[in-house]
PDB file of N, CA and C in Angstrom:
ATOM      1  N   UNK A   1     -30.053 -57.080 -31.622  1.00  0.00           N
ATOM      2  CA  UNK A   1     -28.850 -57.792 -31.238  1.00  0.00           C
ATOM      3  C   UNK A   1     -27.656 -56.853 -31.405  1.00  0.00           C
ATOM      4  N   UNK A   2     -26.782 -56.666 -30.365  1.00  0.00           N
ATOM      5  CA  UNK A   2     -25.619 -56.285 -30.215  1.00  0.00           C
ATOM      6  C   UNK A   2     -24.736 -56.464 -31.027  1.00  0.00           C
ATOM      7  N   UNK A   3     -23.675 -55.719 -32.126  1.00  0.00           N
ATOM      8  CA  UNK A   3     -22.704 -56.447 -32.536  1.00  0.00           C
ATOM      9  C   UNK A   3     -21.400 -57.499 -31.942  1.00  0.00           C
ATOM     10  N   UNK A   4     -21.553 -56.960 -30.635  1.00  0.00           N
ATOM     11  CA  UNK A   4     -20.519 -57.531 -29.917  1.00  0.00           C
ATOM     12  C   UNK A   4     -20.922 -58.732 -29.142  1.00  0.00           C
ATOM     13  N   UNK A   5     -22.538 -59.413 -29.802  1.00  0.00           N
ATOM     14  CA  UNK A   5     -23.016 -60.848 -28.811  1.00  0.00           C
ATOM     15  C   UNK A   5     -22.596 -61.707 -30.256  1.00  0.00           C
ATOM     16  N   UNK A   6     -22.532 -62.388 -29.512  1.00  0.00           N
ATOM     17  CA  UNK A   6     -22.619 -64.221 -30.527  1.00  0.00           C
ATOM     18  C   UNK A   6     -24.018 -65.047 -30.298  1.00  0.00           C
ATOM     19  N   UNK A   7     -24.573 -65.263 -31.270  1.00  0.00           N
ATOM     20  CA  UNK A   7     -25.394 -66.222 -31.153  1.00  0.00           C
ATOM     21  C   UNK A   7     -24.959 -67.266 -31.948  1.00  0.00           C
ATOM     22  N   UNK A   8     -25.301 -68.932 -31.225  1.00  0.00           N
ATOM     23  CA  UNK A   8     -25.490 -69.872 -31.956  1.00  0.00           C
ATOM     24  C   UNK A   8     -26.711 -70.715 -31.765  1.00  0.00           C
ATOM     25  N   UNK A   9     -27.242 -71.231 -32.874  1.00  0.00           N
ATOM     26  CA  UNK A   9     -28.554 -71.596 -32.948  1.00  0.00           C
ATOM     27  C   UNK A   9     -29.344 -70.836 -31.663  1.00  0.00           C
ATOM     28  N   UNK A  10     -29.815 -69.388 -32.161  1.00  0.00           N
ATOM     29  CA  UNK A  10     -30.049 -68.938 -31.629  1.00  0.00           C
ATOM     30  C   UNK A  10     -29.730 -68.646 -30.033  1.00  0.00           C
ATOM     31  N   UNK A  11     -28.887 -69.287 -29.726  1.00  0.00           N
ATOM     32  CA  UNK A  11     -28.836 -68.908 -28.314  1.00  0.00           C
ATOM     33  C   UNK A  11     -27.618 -68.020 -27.752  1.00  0.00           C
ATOM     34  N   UNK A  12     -27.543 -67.094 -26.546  1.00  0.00           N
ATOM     35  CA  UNK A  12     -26.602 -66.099 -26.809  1.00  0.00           C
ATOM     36  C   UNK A  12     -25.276 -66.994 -26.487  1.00  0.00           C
ATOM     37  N   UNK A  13     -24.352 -66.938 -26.779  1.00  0.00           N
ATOM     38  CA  UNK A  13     -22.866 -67.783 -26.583  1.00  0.00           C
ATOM     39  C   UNK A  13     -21.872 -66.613 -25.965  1.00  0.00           C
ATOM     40  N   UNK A  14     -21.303 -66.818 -24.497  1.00  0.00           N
ATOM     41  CA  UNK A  14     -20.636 -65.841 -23.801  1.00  0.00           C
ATOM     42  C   UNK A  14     -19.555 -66.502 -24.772  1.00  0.00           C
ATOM     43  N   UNK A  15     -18.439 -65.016 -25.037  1.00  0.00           N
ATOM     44  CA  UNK A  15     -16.901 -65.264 -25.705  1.00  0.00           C
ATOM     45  C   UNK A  15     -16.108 -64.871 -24.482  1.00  0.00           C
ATOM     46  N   UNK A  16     -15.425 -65.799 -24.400  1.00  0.00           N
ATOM     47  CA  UNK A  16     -14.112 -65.810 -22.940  1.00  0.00           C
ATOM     48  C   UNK A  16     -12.685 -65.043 -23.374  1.00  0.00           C
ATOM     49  N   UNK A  17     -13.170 -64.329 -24.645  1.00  0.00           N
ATOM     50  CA  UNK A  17     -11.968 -63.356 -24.567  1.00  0.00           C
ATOM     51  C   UNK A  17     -12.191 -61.752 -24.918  1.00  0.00           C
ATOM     52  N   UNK A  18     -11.206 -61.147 -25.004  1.00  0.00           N
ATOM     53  CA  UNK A  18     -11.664 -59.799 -24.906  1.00  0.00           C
ATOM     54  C   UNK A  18     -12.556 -59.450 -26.246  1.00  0.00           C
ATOM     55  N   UNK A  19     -13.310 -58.011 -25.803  1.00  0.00           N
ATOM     56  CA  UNK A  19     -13.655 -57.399 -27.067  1.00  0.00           C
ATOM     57  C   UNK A  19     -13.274 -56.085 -27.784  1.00  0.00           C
ATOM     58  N   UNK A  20     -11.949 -56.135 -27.355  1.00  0.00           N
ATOM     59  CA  UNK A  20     -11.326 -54.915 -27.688  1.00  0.00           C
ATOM     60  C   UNK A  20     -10.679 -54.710 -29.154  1.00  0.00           C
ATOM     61  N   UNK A  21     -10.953 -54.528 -30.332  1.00  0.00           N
ATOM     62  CA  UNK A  21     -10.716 -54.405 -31.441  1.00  0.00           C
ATOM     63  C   UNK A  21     -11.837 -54.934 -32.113  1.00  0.00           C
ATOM     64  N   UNK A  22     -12.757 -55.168 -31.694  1.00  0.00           N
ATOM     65  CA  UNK A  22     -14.459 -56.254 -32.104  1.00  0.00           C
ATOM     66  C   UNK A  22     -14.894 -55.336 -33.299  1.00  0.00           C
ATOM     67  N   UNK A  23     -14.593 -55.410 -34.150  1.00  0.00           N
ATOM     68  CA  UNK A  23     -15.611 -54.968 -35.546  1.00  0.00           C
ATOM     69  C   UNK A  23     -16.982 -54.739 -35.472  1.00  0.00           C
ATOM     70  N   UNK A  24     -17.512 -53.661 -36.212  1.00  0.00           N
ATOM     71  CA  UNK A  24     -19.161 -53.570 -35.758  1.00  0.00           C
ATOM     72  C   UNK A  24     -19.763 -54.168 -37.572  1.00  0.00           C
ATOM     73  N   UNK A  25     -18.929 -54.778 -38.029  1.00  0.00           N
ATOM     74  CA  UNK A  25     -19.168 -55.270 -39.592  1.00  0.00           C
ATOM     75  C   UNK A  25     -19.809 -56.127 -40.005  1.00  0.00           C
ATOM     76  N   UNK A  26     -20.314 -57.042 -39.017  1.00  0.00           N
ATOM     77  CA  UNK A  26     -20.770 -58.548 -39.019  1.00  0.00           C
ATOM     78  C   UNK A  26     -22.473 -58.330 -38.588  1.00  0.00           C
ATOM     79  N   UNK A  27     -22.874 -58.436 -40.015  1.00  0.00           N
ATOM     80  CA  UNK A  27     -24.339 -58.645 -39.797  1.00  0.00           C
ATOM     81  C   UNK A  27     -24.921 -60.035 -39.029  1.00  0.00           C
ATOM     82  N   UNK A  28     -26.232 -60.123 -38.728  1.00  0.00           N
ATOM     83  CA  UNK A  28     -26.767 -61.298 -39.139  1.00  0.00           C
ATOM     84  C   UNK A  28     -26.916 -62.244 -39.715  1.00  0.00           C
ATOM     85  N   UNK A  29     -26.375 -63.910 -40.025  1.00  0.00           N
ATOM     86  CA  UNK A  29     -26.307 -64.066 -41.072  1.00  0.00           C
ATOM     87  C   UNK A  29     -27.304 -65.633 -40.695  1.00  0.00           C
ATOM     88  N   UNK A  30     -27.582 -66.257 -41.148  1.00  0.00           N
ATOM     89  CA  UNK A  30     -27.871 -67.466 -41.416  1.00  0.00           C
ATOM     90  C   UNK A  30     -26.999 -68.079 -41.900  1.00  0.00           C
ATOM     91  N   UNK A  31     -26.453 -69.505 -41.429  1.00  0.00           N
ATOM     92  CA  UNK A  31     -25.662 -70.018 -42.126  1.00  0.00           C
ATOM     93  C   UNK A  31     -26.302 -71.143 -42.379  1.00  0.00           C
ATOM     94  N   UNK A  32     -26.200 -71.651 -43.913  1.00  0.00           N
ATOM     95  CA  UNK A  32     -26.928 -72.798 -44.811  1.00  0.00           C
ATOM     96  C   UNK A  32     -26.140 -74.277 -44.394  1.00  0.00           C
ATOM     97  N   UNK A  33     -27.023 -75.500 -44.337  1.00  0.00           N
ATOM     98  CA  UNK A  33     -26.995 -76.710 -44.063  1.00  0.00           C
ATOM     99  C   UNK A  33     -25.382 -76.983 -44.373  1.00  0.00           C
ATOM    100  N   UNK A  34     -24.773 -78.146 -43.524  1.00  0.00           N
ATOM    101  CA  UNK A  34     -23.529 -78.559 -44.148  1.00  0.00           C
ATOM    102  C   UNK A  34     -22.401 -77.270 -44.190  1.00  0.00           C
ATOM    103  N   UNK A  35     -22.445 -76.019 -43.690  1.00  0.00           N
ATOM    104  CA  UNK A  35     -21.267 -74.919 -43.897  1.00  0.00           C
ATOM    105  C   UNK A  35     -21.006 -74.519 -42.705  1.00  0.00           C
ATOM    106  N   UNK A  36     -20.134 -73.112 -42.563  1.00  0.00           N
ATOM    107  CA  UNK A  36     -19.966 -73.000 -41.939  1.00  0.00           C
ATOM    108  C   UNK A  36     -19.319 -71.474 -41.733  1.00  0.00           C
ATOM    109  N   UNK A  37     -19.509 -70.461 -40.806  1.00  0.00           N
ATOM    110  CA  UNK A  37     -19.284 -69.482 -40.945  1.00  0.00           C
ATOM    111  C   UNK A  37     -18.256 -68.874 -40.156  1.00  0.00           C
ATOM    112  N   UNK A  38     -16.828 -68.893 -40.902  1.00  0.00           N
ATOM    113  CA  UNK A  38     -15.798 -68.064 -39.845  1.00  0.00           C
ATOM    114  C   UNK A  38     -15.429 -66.803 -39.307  1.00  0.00           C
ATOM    115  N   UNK A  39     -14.507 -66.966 -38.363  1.00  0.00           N
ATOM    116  CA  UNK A  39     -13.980 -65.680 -38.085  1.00  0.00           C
ATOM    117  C   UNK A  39     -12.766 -65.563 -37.305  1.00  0.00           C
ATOM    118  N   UNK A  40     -11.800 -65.094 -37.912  1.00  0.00           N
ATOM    119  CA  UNK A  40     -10.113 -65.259 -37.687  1.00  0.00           C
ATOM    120  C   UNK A  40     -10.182 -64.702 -36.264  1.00  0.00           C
ATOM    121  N   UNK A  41      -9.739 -64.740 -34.966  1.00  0.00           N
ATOM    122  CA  UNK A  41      -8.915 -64.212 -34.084  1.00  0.00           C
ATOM    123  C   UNK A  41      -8.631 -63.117 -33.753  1.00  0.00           C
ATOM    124  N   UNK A  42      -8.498 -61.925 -34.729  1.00  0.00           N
ATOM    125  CA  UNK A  42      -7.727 -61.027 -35.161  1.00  0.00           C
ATOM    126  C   UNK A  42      -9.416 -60.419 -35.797  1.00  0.00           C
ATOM    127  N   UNK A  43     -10.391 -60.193 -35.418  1.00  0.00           N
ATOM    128  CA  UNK A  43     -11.091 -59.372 -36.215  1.00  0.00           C
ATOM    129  C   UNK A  43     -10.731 -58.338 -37.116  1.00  0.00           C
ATOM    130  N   UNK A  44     -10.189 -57.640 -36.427  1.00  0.00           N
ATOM    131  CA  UNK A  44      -9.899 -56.353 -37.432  1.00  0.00           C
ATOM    132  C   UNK A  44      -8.864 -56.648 -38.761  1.00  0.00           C
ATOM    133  N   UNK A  45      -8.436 -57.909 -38.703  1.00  0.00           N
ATOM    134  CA  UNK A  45      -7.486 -57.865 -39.775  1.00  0.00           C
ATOM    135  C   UNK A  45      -7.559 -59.258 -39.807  1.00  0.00           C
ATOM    136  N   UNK A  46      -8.331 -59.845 -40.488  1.00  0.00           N
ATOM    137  CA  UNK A  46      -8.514 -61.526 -40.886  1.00  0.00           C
ATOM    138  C   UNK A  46      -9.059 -61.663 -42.250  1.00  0.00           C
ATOM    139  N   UNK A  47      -9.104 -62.337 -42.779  1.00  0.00           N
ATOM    140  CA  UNK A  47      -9.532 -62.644 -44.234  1.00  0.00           C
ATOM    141  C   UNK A  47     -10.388 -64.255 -43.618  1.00  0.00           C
ATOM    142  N   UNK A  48     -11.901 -64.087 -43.165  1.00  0.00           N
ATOM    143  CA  UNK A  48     -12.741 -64.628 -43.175  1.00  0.00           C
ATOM    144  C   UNK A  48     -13.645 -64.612 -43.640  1.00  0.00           C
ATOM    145  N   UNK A  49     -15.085 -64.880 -42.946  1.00  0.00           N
ATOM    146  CA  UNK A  49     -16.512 -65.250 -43.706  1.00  0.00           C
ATOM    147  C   UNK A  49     -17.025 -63.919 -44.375  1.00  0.00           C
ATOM    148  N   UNK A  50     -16.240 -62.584 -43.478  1.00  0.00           N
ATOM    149  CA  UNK A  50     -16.867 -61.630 -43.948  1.00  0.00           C
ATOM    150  C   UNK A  50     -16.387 -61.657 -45.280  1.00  0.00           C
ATOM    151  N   UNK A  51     -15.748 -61.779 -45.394  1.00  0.00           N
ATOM    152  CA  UNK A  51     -15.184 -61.491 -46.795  1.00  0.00           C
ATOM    153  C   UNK A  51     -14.832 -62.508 -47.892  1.00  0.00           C
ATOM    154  N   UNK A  52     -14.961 -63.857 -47.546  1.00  0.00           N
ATOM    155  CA  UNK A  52     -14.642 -65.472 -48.049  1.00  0.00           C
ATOM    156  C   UNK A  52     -16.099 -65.727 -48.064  1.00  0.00           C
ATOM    157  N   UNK A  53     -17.479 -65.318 -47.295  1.00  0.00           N
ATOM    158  CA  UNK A  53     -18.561 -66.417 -47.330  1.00  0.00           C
ATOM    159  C   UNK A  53     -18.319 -67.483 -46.913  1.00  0.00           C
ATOM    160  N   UNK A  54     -19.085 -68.360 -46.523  1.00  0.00           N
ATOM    161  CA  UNK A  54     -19.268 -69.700 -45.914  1.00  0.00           C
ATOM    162  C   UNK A  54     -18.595 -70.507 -46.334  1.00  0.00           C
ATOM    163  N   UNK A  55     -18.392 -71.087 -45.493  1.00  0.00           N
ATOM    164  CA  UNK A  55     -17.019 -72.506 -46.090  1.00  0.00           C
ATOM    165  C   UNK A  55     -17.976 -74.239 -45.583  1.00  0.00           C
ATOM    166  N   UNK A  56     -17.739 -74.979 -47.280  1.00  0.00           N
ATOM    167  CA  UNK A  56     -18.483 -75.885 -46.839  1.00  0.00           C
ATOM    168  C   UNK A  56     -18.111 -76.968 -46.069  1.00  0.00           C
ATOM    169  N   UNK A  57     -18.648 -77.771 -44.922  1.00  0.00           N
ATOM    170  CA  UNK A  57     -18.062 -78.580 -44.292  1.00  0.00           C
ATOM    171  C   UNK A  57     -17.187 -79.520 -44.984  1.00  0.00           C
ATOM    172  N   UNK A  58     -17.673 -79.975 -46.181  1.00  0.00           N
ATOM    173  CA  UNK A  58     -16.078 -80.820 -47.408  1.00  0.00           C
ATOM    174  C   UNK A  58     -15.012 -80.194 -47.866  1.00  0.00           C
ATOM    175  N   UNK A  59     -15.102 -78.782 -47.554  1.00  0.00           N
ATOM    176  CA  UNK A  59     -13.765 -77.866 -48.061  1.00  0.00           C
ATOM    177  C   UNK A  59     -12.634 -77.832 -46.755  1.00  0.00           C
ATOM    178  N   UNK A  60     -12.870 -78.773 -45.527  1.00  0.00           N
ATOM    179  CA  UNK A  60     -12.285 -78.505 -44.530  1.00  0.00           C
ATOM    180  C   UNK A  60     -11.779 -80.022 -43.798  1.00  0.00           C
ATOM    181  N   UNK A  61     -10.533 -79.898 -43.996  1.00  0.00           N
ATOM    182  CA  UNK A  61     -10.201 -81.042 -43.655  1.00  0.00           C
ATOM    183  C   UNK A  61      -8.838 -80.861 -42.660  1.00  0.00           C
ATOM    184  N   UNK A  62      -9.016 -81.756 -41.300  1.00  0.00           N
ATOM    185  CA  UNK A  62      -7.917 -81.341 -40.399  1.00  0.00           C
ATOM    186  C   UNK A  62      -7.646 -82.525 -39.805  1.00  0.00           C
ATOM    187  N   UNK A  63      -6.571 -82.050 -38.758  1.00  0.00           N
ATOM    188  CA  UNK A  63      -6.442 -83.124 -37.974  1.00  0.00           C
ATOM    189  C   UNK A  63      -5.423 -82.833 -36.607  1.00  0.00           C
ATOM    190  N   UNK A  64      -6.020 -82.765 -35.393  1.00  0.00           N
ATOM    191  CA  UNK A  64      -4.979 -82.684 -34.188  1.00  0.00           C
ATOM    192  C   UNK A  64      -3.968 -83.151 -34.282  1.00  0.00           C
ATOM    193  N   UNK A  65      -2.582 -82.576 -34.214  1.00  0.00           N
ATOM    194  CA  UNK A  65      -1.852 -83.852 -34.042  1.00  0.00           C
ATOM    195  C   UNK A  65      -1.080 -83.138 -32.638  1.00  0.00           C
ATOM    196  N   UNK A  66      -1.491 -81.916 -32.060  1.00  0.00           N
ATOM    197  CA  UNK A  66      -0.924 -81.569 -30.488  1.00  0.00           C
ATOM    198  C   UNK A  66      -2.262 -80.890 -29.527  1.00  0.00           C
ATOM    199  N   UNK A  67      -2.296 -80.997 -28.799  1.00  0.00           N
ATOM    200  CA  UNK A  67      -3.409 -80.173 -27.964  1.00  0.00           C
ATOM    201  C   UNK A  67      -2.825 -79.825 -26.576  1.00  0.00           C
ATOM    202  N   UNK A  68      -2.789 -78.561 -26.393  1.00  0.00           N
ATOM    203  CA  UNK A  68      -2.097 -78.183 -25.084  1.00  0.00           C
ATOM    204  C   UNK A  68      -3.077 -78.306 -24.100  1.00  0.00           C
ATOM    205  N   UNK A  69      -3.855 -77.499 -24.139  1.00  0.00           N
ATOM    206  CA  UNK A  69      -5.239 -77.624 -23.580  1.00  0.00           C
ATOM    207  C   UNK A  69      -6.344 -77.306 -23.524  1.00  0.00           C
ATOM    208  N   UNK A  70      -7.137 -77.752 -23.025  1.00  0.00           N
ATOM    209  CA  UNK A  70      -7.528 -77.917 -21.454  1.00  0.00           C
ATOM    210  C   UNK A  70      -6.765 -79.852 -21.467  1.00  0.00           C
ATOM    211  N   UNK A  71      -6.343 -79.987 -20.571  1.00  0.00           N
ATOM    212  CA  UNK A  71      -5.373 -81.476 -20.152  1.00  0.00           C
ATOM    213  C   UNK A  71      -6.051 -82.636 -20.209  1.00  0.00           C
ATOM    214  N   UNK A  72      -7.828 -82.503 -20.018  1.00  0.00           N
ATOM    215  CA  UNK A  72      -8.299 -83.312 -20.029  1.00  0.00           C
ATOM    216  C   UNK A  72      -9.098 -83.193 -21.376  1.00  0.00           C
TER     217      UNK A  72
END
């Protein structure tokens, strides 16, 4: 596997934005029941999973309150 593919549950996931600053840092990982594994925007300079580990789905709490889009 490429550093620059995404897989989720195994399957390859096209990313609709560029890969120009793409880190080659991000192993393989499994991510465990209930978590969840991030990754800031900004590869090269984010304070995510690489470096935080998995975040559990109860440590995350949000809420829309604008959505530009997609309109529908």
């Amino acid at each position: 596997m490429s550093h620059n593919e995404l897989y989720i549950n195994g399957k390859k996931t096209t990313q609709s934005f560029t890969t120009q600053g793409v880190t080659d840092d991000i192993d393989e990982v499994t991510v465990p029941a209930d978590s969840y594994y991030v990754l800031g925007d900004n590869r090269e300079n984010s304070t995510d999973s690489r470096m935080i580990g998995f975040v559990n789905k109860d440590q995350i709490d949000g809420k829309l309150g604008f959505k530009f889009y997609p309109f529908k």
